[in-house]
Protein backbone atom coordinates (compact mmCIF):
# COMPACT_ATOMS: atom_id res chain seq x y z
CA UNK A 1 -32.36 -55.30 16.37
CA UNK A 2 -32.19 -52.22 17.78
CA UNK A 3 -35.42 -49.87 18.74
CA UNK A 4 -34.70 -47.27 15.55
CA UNK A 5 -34.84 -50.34 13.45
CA UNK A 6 -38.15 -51.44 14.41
CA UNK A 7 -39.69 -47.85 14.59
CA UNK A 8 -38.48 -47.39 11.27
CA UNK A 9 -39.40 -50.97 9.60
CA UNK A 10 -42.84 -50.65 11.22
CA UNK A 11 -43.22 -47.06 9.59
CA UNK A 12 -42.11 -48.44 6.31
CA UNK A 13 -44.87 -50.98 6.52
CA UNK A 14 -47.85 -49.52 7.48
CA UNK A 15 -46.85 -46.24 5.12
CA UNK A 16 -47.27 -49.45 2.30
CA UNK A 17 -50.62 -49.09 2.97
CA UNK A 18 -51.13 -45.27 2.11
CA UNK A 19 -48.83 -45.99 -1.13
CA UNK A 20 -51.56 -48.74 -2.01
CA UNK A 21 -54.42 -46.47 -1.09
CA UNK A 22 -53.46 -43.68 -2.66
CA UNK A 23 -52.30 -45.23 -5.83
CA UNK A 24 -55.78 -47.46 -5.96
CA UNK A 25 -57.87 -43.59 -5.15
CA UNK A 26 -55.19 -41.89 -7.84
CA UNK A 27 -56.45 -44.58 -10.78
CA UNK A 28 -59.79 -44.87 -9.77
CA UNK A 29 -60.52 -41.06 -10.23
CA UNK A 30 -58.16 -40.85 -13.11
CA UNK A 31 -60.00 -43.29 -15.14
CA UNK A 32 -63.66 -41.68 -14.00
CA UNK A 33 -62.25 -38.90 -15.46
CA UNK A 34 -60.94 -40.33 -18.35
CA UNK A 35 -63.26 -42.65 -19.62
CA UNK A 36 -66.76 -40.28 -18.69
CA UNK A 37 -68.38 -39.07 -21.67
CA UNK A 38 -68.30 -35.41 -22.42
CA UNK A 39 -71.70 -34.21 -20.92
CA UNK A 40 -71.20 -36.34 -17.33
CA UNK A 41 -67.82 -35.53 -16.99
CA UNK A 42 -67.39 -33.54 -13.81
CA UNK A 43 -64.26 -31.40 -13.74
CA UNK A 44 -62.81 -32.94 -10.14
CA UNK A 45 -59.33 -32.60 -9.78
CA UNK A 46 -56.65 -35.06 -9.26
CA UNK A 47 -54.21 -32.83 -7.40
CA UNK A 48 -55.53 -34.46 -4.43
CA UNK A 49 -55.03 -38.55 -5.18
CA UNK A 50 -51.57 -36.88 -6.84
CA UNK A 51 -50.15 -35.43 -3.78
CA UNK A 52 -51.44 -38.49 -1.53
CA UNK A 53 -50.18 -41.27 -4.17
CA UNK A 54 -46.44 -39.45 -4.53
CA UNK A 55 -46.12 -38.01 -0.97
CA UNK A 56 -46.30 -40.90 0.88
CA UNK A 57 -44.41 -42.77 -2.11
CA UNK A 58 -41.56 -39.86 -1.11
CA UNK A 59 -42.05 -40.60 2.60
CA UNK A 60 -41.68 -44.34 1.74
CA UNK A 61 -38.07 -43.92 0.02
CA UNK A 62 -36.77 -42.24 2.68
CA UNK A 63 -37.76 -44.73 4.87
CA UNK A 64 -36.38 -47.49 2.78
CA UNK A 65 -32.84 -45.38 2.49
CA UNK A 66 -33.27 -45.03 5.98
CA UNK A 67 -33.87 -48.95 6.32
CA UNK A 68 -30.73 -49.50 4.08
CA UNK A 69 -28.39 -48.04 6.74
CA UNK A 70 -29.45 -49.61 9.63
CA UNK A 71 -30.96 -52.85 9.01
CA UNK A 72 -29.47 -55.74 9.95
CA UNK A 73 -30.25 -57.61 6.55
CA UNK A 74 -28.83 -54.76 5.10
CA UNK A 75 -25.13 -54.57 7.03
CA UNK A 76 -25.26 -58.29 6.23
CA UNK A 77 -25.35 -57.69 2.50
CA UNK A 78 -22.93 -54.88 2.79
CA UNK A 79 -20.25 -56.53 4.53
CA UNK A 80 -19.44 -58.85 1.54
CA UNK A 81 -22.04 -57.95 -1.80
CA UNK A 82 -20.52 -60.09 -4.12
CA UNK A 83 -21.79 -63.02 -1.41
CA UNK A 84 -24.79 -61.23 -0.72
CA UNK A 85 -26.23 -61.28 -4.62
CA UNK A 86 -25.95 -65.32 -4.23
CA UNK A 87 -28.78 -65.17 -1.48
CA UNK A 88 -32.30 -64.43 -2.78
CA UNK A 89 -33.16 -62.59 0.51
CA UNK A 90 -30.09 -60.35 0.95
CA UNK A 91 -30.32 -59.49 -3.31
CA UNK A 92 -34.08 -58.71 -3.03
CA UNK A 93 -33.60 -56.24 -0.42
CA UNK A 94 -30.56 -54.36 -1.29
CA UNK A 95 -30.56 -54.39 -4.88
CA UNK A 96 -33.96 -55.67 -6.66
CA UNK A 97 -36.43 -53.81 -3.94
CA UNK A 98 -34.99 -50.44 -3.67
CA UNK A 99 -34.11 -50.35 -7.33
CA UNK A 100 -37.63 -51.08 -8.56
CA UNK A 101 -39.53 -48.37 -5.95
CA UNK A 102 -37.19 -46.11 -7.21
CA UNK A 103 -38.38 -47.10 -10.85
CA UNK A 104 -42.11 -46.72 -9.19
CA UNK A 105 -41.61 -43.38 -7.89
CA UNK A 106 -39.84 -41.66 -10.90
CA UNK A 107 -42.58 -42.90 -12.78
CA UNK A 108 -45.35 -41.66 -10.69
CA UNK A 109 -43.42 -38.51 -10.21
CA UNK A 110 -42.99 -37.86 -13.91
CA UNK A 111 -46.67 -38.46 -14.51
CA UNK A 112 -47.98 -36.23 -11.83
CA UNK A 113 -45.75 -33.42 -13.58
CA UNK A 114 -47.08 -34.15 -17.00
CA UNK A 115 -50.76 -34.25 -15.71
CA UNK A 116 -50.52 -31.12 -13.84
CA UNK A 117 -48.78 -28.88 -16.98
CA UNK A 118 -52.01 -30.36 -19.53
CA UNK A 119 -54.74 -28.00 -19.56
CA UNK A 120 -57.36 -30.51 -21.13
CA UNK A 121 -58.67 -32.65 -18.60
CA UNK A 122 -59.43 -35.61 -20.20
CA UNK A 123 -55.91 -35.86 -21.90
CA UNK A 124 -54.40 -35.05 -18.03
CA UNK A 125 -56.70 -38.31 -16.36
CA UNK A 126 -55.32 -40.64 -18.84
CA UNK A 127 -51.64 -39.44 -18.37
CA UNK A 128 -52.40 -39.97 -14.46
CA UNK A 129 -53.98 -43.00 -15.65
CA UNK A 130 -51.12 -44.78 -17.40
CA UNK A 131 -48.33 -43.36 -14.70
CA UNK A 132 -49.96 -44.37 -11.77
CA UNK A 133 -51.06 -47.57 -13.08
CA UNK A 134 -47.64 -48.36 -14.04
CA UNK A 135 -46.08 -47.11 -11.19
CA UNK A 136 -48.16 -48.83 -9.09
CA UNK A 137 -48.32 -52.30 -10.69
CA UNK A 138 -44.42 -51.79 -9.99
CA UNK A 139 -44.29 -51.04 -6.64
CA UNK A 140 -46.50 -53.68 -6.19
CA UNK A 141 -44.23 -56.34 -7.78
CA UNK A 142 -41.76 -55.34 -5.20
CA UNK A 143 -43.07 -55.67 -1.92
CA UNK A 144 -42.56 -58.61 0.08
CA UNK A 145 -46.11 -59.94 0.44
CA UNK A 146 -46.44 -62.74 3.08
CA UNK A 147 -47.23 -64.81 -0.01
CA UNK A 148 -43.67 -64.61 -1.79
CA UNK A 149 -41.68 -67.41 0.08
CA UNK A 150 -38.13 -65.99 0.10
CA UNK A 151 -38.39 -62.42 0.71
CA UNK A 152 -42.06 -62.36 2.80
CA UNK A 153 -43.01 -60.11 5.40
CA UNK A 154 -45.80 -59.85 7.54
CA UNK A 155 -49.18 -57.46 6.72
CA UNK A 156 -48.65 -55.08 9.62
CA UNK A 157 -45.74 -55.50 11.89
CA UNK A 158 -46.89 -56.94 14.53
CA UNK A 159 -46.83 -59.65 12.94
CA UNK A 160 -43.02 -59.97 12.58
């Protein structure tokens, strides 16, 4: 593995944890804000928990394009893909992972536009609400927790 690869794959992991965090800070505040009754309802704004949650979801796809070109799991996959989507491992990380952050970002991406063009706050927090919930339960589907047997990777890269 070369050094690029290893910047880059460590990069991609620990940015995992600002994707997490910011998605988890984006649906907390969205539902305080939607759920609060009228008269305790503070007017705090969710541009903040937006432009954490979907930059470093942004930052995170380039880093997984980036991964696609130059890992070697990925240049095994690519030199024979019909192969490739026989082996759990090789499918999960060219095809099933990518497609489904993709999925996750268009979705938190889309809701961050809709929230931000609604005057009415409380209507706004439950848009955030349902597209970073979704997007996030998504994204989280697709990482390769140490727990998932085929595809797992460590919690921080030192660890790999």
């Amino acid at each position: 593995m070369s050094a690029l690869h290893l910047l880059v794959l460590a990069l991609h992991n620990v940015n995992r944890w600002l994707v997490v965090i910011g998605g988890a800070w984006l649906i907390a505040a969205s539902a305080s804000q939607a759920f609060a009754p009228a008269t305790a309802r503070a007017r705090g704004s969710l541009r903040r928990p937006w432009q954490l949650y979907v930059g470093s979801l942004h930052l995170q796809v380039v880093l997984g394009v980036l991964l696609l070109l130059i890992s070697p799991v990925a240049d095994a996959a690519w030199s024979d893909l019909g192969a490739a989507m026989r082996v759990r491992q090789l499918r999960f990380f060219v095809l099933e992972h990518p497609a489904v952050m993709v999925l996750g970002l268009v979705i938190a991406q889309r809701g961050s536009v809709r929230a931000r063009h609604i005057l009415e706050g409380t209507r706004a927090a439950r848009i955030s609400l349902l597209h970073a919930a979704l997007s996030l339960l998504l994204i989280l589907t697709a990482v390769p927790w140490p727990f998932r047997d085929a595809v797992a990777r460590g919690w921080w890269p030192a660890r790999w």
